[in-house]
PDB file of N, CA and C in Angstrom:
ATOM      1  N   UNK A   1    -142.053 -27.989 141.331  1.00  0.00           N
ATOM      2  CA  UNK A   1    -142.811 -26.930 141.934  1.00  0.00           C
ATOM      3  C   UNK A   1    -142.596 -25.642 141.157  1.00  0.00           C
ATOM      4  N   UNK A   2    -143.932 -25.057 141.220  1.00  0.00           N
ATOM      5  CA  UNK A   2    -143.697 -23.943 140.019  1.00  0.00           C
ATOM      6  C   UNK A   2    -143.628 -22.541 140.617  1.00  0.00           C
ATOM      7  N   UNK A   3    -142.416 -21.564 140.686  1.00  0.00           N
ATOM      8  CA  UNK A   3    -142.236 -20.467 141.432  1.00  0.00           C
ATOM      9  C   UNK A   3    -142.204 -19.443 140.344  1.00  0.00           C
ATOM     10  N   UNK A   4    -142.556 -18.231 141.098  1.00  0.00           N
ATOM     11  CA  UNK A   4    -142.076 -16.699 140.348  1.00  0.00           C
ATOM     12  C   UNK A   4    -140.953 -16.381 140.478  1.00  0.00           C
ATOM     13  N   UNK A   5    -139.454 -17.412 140.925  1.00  0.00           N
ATOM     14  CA  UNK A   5    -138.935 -16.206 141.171  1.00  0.00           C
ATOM     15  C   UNK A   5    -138.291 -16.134 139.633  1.00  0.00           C
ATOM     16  N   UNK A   6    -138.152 -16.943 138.545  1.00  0.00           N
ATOM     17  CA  UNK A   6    -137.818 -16.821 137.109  1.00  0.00           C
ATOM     18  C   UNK A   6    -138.957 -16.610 136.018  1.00  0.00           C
ATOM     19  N   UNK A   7    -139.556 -15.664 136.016  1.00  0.00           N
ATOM     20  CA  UNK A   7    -140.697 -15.702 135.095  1.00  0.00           C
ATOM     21  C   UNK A   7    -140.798 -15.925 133.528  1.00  0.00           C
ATOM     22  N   UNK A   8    -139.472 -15.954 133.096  1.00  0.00           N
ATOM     23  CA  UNK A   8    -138.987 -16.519 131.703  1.00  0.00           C
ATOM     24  C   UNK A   8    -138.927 -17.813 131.836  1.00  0.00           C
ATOM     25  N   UNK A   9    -138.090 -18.535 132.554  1.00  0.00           N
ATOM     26  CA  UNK A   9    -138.661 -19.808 132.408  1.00  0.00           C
ATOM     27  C   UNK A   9    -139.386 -20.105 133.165  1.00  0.00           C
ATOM     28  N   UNK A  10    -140.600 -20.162 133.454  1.00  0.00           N
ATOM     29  CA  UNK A  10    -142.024 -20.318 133.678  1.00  0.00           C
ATOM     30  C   UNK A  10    -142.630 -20.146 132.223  1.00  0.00           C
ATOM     31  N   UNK A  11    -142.921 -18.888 131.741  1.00  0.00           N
ATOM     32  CA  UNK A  11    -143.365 -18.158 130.250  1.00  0.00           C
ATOM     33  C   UNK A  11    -142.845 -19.238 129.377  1.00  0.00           C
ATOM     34  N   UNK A  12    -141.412 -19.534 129.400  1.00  0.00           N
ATOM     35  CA  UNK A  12    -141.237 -20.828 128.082  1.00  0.00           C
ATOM     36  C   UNK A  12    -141.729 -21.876 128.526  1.00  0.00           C
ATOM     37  N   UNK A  13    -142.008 -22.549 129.196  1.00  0.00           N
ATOM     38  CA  UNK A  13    -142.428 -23.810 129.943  1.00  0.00           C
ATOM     39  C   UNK A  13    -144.102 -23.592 130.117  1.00  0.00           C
ATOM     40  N   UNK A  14    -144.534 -22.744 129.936  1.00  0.00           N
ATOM     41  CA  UNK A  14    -145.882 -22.708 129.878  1.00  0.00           C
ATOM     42  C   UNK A  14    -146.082 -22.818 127.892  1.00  0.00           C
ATOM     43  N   UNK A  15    -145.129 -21.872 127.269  1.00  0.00           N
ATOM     44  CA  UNK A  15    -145.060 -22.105 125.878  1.00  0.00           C
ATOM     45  C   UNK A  15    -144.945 -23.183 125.157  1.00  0.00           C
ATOM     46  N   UNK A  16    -144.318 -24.161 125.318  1.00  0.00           N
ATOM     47  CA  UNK A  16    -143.670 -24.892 124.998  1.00  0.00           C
ATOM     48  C   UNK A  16    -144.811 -26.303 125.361  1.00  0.00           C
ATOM     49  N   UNK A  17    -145.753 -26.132 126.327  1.00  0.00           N
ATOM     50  CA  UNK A  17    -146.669 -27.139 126.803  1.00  0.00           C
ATOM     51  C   UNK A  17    -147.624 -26.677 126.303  1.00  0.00           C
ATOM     52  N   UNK A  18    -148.227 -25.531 125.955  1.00  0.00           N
ATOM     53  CA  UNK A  18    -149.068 -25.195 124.962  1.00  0.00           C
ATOM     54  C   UNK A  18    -149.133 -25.386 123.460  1.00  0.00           C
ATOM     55  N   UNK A  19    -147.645 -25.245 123.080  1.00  0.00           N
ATOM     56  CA  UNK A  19    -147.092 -26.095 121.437  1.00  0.00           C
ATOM     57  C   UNK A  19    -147.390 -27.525 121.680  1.00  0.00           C
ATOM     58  N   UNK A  20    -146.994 -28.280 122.460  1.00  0.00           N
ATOM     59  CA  UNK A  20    -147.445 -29.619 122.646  1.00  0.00           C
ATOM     60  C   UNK A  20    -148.987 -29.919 122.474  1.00  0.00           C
ATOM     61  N   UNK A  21    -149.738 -29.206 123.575  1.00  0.00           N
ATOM     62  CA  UNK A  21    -150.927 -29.396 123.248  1.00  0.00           C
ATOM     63  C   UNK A  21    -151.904 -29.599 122.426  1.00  0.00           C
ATOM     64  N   UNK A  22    -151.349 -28.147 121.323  1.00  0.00           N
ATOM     65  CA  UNK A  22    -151.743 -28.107 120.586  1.00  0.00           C
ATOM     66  C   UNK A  22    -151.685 -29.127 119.388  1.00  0.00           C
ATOM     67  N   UNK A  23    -150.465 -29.261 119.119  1.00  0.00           N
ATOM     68  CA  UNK A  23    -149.761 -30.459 118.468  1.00  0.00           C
ATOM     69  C   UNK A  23    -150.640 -31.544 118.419  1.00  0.00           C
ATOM     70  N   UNK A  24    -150.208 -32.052 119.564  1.00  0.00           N
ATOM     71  CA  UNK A  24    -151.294 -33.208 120.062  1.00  0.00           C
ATOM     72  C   UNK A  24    -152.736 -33.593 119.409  1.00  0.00           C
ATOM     73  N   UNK A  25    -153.326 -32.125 119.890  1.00  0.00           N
ATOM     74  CA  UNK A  25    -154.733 -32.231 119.267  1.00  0.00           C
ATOM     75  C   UNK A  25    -154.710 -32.122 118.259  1.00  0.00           C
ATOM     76  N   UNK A  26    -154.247 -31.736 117.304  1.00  0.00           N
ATOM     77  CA  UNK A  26    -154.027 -31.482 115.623  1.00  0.00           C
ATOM     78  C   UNK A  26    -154.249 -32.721 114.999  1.00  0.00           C
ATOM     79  N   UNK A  27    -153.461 -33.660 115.917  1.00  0.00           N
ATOM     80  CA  UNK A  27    -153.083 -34.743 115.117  1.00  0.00           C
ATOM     81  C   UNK A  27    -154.379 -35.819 115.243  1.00  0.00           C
ATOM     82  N   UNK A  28    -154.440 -35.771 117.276  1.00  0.00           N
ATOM     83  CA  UNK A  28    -155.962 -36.542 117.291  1.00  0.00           C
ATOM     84  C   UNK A  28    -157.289 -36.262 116.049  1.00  0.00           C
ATOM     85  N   UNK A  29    -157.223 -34.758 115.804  1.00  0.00           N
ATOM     86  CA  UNK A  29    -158.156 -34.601 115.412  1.00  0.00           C
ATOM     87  C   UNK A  29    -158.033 -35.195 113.648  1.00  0.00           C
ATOM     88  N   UNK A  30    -156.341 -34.905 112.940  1.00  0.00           N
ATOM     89  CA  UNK A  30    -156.432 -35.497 111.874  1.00  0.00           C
ATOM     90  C   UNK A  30    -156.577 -36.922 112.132  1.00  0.00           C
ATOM     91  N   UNK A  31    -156.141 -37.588 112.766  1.00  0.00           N
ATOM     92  CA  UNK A  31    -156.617 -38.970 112.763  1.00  0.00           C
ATOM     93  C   UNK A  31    -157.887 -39.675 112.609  1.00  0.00           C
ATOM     94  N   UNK A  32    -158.990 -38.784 113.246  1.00  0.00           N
ATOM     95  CA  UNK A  32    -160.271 -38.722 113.253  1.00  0.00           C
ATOM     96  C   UNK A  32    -160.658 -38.529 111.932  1.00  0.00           C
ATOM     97  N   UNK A  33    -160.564 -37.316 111.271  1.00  0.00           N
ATOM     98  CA  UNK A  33    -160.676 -37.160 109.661  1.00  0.00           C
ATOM     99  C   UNK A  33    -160.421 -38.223 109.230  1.00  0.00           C
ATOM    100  N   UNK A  34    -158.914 -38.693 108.936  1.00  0.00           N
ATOM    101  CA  UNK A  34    -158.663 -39.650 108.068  1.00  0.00           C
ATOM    102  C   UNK A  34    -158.885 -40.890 107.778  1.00  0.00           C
ATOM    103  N   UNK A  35    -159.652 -41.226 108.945  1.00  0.00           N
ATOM    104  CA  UNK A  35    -160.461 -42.546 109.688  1.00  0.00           C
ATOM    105  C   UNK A  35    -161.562 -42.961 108.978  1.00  0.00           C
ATOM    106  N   UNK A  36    -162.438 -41.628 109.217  1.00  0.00           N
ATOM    107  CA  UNK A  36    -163.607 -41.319 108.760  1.00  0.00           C
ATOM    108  C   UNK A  36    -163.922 -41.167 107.262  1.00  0.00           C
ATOM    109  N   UNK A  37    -162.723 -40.752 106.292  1.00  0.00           N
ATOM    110  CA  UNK A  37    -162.436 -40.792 104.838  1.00  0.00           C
ATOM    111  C   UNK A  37    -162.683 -42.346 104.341  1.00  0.00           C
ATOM    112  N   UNK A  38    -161.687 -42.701 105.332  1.00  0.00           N
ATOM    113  CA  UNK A  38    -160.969 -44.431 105.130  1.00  0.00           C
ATOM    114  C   UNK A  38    -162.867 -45.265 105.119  1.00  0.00           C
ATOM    115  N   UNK A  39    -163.068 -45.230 106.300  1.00  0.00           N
ATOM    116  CA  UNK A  39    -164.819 -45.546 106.425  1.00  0.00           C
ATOM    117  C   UNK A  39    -165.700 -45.797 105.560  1.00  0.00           C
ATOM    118  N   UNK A  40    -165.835 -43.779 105.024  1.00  0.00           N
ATOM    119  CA  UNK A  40    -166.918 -43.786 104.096  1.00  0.00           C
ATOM    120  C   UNK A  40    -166.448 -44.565 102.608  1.00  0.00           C
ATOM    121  N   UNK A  41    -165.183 -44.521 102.389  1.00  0.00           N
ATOM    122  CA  UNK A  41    -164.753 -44.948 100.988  1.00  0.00           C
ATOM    123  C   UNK A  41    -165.118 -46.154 101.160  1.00  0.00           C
ATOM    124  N   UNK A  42    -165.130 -46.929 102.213  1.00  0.00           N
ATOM    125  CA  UNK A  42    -165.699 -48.797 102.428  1.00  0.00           C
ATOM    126  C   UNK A  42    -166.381 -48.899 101.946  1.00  0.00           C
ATOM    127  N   UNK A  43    -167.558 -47.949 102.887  1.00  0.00           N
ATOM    128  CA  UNK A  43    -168.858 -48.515 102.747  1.00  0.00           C
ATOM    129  C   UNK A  43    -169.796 -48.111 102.341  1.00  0.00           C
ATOM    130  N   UNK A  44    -169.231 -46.964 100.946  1.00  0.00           N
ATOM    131  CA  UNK A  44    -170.192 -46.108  99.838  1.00  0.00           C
ATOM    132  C   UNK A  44    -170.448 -47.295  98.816  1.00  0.00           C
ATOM    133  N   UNK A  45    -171.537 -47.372  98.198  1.00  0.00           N
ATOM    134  CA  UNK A  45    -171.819 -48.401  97.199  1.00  0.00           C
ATOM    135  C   UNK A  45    -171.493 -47.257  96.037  1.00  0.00           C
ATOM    136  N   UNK A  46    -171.098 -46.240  96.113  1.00  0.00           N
ATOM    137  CA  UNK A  46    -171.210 -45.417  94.255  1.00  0.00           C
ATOM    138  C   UNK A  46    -169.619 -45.267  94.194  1.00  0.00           C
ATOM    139  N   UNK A  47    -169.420 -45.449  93.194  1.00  0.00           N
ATOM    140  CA  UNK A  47    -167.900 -44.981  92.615  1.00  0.00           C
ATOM    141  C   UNK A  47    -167.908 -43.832  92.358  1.00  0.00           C
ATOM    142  N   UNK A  48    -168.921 -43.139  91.766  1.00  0.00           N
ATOM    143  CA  UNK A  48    -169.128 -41.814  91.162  1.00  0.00           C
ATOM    144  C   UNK A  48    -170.495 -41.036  90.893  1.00  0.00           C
ATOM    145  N   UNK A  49    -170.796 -40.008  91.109  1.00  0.00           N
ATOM    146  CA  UNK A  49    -172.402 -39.332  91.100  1.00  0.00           C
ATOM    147  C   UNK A  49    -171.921 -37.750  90.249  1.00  0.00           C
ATOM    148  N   UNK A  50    -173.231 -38.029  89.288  1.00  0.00           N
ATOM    149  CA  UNK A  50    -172.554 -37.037  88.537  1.00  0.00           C
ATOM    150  C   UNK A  50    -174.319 -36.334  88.146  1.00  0.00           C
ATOM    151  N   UNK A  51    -174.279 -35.174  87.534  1.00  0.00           N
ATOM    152  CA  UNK A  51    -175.847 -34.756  87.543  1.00  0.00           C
ATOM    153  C   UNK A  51    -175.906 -34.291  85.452  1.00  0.00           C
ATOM    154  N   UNK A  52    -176.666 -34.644  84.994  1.00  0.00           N
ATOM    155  CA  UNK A  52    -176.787 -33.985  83.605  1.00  0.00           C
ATOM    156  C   UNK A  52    -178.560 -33.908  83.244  1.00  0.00           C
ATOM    157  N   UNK A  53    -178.588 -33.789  81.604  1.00  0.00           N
ATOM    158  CA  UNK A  53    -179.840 -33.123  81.208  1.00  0.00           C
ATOM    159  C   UNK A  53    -179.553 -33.512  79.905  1.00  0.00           C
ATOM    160  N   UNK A  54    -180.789 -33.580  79.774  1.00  0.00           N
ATOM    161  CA  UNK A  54    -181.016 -34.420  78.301  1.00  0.00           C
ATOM    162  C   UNK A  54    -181.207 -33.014  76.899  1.00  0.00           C
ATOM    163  N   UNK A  55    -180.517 -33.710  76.224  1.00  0.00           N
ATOM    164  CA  UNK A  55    -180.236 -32.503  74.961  1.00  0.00           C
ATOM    165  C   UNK A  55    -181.832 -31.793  74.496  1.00  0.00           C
ATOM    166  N   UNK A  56    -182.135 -30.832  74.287  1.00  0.00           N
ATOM    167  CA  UNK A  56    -183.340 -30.694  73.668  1.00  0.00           C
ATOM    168  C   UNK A  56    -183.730 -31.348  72.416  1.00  0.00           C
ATOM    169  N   UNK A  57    -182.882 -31.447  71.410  1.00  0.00           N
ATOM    170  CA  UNK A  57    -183.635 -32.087  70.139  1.00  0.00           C
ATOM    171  C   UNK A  57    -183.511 -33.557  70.566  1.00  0.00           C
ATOM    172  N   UNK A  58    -182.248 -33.916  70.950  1.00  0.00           N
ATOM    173  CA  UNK A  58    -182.233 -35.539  70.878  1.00  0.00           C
ATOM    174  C   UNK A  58    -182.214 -36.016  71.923  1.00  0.00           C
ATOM    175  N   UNK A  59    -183.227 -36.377  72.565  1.00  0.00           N
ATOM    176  CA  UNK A  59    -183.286 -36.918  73.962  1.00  0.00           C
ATOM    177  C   UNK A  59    -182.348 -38.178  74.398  1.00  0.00           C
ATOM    178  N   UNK A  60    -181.795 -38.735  73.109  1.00  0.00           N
ATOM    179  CA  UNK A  60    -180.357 -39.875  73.570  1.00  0.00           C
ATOM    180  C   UNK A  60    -178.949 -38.939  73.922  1.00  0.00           C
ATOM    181  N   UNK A  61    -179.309 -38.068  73.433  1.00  0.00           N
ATOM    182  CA  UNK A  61    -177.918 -37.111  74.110  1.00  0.00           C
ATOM    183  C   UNK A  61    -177.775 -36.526  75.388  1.00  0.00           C
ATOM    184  N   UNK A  62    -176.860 -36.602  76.781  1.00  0.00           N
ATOM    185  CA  UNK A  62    -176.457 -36.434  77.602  1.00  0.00           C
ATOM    186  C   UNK A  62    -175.885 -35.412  77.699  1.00  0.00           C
ATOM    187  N   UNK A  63    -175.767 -34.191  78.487  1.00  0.00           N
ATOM    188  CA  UNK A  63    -174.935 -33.304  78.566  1.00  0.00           C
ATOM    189  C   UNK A  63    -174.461 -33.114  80.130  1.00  0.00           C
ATOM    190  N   UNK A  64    -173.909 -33.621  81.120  1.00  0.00           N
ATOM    191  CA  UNK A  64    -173.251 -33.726  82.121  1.00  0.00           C
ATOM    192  C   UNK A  64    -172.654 -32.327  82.569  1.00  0.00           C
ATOM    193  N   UNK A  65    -173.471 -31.686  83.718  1.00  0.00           N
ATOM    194  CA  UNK A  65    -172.872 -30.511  84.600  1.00  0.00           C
ATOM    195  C   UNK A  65    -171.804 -31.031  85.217  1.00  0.00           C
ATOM    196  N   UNK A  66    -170.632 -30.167  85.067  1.00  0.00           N
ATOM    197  CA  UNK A  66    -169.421 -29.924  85.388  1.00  0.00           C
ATOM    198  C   UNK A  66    -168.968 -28.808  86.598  1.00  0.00           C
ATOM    199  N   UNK A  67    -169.392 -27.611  86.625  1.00  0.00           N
ATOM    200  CA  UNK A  67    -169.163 -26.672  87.056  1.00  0.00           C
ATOM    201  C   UNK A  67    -169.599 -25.376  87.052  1.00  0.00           C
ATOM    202  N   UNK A  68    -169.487 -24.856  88.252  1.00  0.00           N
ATOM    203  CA  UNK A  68    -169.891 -22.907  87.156  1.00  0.00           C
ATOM    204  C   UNK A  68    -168.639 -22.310  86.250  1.00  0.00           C
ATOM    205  N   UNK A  69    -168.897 -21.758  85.236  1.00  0.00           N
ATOM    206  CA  UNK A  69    -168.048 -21.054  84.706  1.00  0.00           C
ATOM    207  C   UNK A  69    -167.946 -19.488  85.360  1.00  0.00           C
ATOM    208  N   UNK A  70    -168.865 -19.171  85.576  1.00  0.00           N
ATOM    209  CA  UNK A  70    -169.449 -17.663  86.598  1.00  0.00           C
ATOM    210  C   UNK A  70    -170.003 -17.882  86.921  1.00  0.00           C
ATOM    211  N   UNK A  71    -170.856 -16.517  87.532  1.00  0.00           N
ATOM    212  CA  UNK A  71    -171.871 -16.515  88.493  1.00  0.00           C
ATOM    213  C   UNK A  71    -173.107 -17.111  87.746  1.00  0.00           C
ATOM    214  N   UNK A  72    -173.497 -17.339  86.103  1.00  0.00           N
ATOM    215  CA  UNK A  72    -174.243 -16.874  85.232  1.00  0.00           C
ATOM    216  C   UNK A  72    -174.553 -18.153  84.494  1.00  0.00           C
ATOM    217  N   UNK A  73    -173.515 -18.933  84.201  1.00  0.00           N
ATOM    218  CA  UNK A  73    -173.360 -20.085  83.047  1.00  0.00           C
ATOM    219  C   UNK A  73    -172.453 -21.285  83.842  1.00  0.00           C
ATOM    220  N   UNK A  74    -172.770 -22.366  83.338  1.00  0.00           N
ATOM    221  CA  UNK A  74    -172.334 -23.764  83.789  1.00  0.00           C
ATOM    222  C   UNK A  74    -171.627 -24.345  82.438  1.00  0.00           C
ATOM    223  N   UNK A  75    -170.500 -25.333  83.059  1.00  0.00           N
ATOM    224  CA  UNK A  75    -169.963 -26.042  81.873  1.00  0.00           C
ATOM    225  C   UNK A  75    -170.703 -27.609  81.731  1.00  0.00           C
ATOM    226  N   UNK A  76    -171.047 -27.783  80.938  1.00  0.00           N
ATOM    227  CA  UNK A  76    -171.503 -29.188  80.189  1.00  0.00           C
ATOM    228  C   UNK A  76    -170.078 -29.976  79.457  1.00  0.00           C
ATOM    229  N   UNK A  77    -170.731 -31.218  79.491  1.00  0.00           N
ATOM    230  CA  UNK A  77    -169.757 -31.923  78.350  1.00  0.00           C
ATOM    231  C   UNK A  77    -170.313 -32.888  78.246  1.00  0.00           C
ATOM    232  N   UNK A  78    -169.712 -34.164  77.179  1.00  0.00           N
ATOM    233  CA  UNK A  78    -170.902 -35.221  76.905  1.00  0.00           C
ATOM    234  C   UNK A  78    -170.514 -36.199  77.572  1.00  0.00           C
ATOM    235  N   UNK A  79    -169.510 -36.254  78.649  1.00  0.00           N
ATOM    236  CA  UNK A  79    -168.970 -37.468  79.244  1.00  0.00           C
ATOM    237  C   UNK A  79    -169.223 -37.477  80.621  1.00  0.00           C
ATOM    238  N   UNK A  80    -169.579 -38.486  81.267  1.00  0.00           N
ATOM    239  CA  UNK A  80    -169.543 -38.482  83.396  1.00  0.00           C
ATOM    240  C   UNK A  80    -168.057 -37.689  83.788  1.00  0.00           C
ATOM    241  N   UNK A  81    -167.253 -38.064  83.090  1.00  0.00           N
ATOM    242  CA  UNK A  81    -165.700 -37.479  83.835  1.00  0.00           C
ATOM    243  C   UNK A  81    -165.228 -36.417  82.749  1.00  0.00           C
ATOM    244  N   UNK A  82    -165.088 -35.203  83.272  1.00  0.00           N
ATOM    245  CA  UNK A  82    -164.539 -34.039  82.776  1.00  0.00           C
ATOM    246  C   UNK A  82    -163.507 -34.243  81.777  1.00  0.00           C
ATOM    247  N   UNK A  83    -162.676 -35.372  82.006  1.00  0.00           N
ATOM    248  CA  UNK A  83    -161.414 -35.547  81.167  1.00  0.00           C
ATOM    249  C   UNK A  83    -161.813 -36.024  80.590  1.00  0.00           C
ATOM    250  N   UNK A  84    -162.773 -37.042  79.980  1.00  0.00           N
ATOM    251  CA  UNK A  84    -163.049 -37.918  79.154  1.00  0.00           C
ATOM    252  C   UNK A  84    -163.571 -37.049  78.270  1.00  0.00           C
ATOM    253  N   UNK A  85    -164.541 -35.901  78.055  1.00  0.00           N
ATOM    254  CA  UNK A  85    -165.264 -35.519  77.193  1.00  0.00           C
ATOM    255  C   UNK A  85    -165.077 -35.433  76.242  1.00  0.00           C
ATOM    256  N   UNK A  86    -165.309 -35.023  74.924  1.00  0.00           N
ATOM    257  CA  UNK A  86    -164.703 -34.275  73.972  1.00  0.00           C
ATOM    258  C   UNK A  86    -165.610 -33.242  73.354  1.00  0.00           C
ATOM    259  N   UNK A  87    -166.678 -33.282  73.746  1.00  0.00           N
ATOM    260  CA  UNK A  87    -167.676 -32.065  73.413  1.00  0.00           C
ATOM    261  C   UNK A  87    -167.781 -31.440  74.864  1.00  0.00           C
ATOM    262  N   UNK A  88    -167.770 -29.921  74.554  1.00  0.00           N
ATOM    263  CA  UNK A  88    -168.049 -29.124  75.803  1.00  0.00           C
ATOM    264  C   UNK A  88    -169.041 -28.115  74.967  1.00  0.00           C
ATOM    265  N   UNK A  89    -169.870 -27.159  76.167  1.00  0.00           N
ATOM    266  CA  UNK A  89    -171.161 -26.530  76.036  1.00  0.00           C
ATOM    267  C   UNK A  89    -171.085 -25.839  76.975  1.00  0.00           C
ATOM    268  N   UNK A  90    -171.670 -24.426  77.191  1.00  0.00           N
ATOM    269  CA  UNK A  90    -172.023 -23.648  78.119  1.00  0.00           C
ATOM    270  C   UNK A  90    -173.714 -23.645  78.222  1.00  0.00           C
ATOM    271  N   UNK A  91    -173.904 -23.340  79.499  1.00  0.00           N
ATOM    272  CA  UNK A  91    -175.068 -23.371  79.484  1.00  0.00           C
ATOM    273  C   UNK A  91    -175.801 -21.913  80.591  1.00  0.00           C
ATOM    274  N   UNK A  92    -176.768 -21.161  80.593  1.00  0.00           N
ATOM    275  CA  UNK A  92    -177.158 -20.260  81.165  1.00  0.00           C
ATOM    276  C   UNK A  92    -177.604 -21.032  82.622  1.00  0.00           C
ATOM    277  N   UNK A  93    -177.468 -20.089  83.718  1.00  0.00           N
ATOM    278  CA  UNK A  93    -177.814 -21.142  85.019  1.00  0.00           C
ATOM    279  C   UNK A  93    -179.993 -21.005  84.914  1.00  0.00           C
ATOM    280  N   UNK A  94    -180.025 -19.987  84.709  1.00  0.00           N
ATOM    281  CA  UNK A  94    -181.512 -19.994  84.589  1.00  0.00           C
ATOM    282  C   UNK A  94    -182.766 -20.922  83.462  1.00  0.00           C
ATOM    283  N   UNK A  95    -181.623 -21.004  82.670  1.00  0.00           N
ATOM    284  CA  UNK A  95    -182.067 -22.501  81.499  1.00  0.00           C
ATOM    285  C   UNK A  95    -181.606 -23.315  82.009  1.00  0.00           C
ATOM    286  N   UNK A  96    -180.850 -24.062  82.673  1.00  0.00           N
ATOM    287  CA  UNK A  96    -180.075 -24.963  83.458  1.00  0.00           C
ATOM    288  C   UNK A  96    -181.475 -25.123  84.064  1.00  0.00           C
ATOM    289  N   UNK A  97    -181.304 -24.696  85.027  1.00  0.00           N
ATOM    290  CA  UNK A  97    -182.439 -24.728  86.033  1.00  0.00           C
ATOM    291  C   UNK A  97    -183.975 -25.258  86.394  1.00  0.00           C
ATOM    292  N   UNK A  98    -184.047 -24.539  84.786  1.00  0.00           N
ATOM    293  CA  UNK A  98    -185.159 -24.914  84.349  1.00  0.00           C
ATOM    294  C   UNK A  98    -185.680 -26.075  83.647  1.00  0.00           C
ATOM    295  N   UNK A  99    -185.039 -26.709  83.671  1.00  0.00           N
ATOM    296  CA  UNK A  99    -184.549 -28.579  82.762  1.00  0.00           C
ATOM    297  C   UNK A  99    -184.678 -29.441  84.134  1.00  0.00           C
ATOM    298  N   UNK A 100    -185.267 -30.940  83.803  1.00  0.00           N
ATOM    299  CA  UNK A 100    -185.057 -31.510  84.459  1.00  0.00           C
ATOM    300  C   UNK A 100    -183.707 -31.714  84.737  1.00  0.00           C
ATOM    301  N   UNK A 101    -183.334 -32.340  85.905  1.00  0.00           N
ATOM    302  CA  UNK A 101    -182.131 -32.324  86.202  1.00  0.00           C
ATOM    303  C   UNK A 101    -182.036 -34.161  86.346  1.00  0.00           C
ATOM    304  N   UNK A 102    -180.926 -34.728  85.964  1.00  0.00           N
ATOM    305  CA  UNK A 102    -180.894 -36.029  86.504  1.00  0.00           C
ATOM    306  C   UNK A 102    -179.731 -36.680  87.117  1.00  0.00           C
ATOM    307  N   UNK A 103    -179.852 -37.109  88.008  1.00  0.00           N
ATOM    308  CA  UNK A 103    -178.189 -37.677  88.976  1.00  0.00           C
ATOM    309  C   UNK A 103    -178.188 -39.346  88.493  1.00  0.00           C
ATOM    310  N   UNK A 104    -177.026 -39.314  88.309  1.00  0.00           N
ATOM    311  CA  UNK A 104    -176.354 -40.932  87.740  1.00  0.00           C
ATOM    312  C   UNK A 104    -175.472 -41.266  88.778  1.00  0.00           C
ATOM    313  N   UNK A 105    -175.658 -42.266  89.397  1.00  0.00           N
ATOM    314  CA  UNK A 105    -175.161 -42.557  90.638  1.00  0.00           C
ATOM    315  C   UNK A 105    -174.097 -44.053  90.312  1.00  0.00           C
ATOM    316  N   UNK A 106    -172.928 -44.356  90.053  1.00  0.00           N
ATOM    317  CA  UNK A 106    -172.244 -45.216  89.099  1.00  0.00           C
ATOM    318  C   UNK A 106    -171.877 -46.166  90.299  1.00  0.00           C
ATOM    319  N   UNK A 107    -172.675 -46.998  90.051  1.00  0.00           N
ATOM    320  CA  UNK A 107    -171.609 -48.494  91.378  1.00  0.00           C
ATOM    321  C   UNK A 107    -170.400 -48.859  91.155  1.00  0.00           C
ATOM    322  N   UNK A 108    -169.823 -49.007  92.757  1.00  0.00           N
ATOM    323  CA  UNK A 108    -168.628 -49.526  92.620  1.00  0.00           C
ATOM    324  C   UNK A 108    -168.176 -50.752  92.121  1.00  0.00           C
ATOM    325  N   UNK A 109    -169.565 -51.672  91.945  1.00  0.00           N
ATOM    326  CA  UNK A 109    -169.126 -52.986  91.091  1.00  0.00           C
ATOM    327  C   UNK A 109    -169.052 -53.069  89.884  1.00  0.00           C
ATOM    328  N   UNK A 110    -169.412 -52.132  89.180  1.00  0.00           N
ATOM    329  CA  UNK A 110    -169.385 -51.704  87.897  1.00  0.00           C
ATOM    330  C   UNK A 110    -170.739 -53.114  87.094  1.00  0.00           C
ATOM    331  N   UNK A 111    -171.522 -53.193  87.734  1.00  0.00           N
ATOM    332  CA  UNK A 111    -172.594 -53.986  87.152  1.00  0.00           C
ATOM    333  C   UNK A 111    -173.806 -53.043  87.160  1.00  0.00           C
ATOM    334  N   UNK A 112    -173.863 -52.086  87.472  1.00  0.00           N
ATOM    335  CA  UNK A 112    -174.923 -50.844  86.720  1.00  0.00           C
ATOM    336  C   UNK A 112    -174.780 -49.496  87.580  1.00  0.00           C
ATOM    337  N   UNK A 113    -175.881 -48.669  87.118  1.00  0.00           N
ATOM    338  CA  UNK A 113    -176.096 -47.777  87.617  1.00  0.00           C
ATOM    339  C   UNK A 113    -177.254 -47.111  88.035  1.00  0.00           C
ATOM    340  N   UNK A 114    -177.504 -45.888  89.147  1.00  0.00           N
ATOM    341  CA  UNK A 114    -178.747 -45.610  89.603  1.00  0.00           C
ATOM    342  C   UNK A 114    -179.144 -44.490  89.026  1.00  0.00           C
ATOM    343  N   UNK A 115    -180.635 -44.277  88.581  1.00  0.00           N
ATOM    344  CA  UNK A 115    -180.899 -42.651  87.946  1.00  0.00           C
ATOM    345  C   UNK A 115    -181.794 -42.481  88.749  1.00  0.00           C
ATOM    346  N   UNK A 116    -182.001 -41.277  89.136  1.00  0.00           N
ATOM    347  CA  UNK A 116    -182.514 -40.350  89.696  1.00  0.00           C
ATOM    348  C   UNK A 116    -183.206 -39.023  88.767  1.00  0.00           C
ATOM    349  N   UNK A 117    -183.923 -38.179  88.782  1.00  0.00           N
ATOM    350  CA  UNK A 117    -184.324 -36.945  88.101  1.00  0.00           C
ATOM    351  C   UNK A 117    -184.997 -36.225  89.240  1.00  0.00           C
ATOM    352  N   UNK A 118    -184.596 -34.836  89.133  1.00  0.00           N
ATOM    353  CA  UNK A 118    -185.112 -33.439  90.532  1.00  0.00           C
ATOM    354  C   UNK A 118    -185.883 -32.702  89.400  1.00  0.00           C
TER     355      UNK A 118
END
């Protein structure tokens, strides 16, 4: 039974069930996240999606968006994975832009891949 006549412990005992609570839900809720990670990683068919643009002179050349460098320019490189590259390129976002754009969508079975162009 819960009285006034100690209002400190009342105040910690109300504290202390509110740390719990909270607790509690933190965790329900990471569980939920991590569930939902676990899920989509099942039952995505792509290993990897990556977006690039075809070189101007040589249309067999690939140049793969990476990132912004600023507000202004994007990094290129000639590989799907950043680490792999060995050529890098800057590129203006308004010439960027202006290029077709194409998404390579890489299966997880590693027996092909999907293209796309925006």
């Amino acid at each position: 039974m819960l009285t006034m006549d100690k209002p400190e412990v009342l105040l910690i005992n109300l504290t202390l069930s509110l740390i719990t609570l909270c607790f509690s839900s933190s965790m329900f809720v990471l569980l939920i996240i991590m569930t939902f990670t676990q899920l989509r990683e099942k039952f995505t068919r792509y290993a990897y999606e990556c977006f690039y643009v075809l070189d101007q002179e040589d249309e067999e050349i690939k140049w793969f968006i990476y990132h912004l460098l600023d507000k202004d320019h994007f990094l290129l490189g000639n590989c799907e994975y950043i680490n792999d590259a060995t050529i890098f390129r800057t590129e203006e976002r308004s010439k960027l832009l202006s290029e077709k754009i194409h998404l390579l969508k890489l299966l997880k079975n590693k027996e092909g891949e999907i293209e796309y162009y925006i």
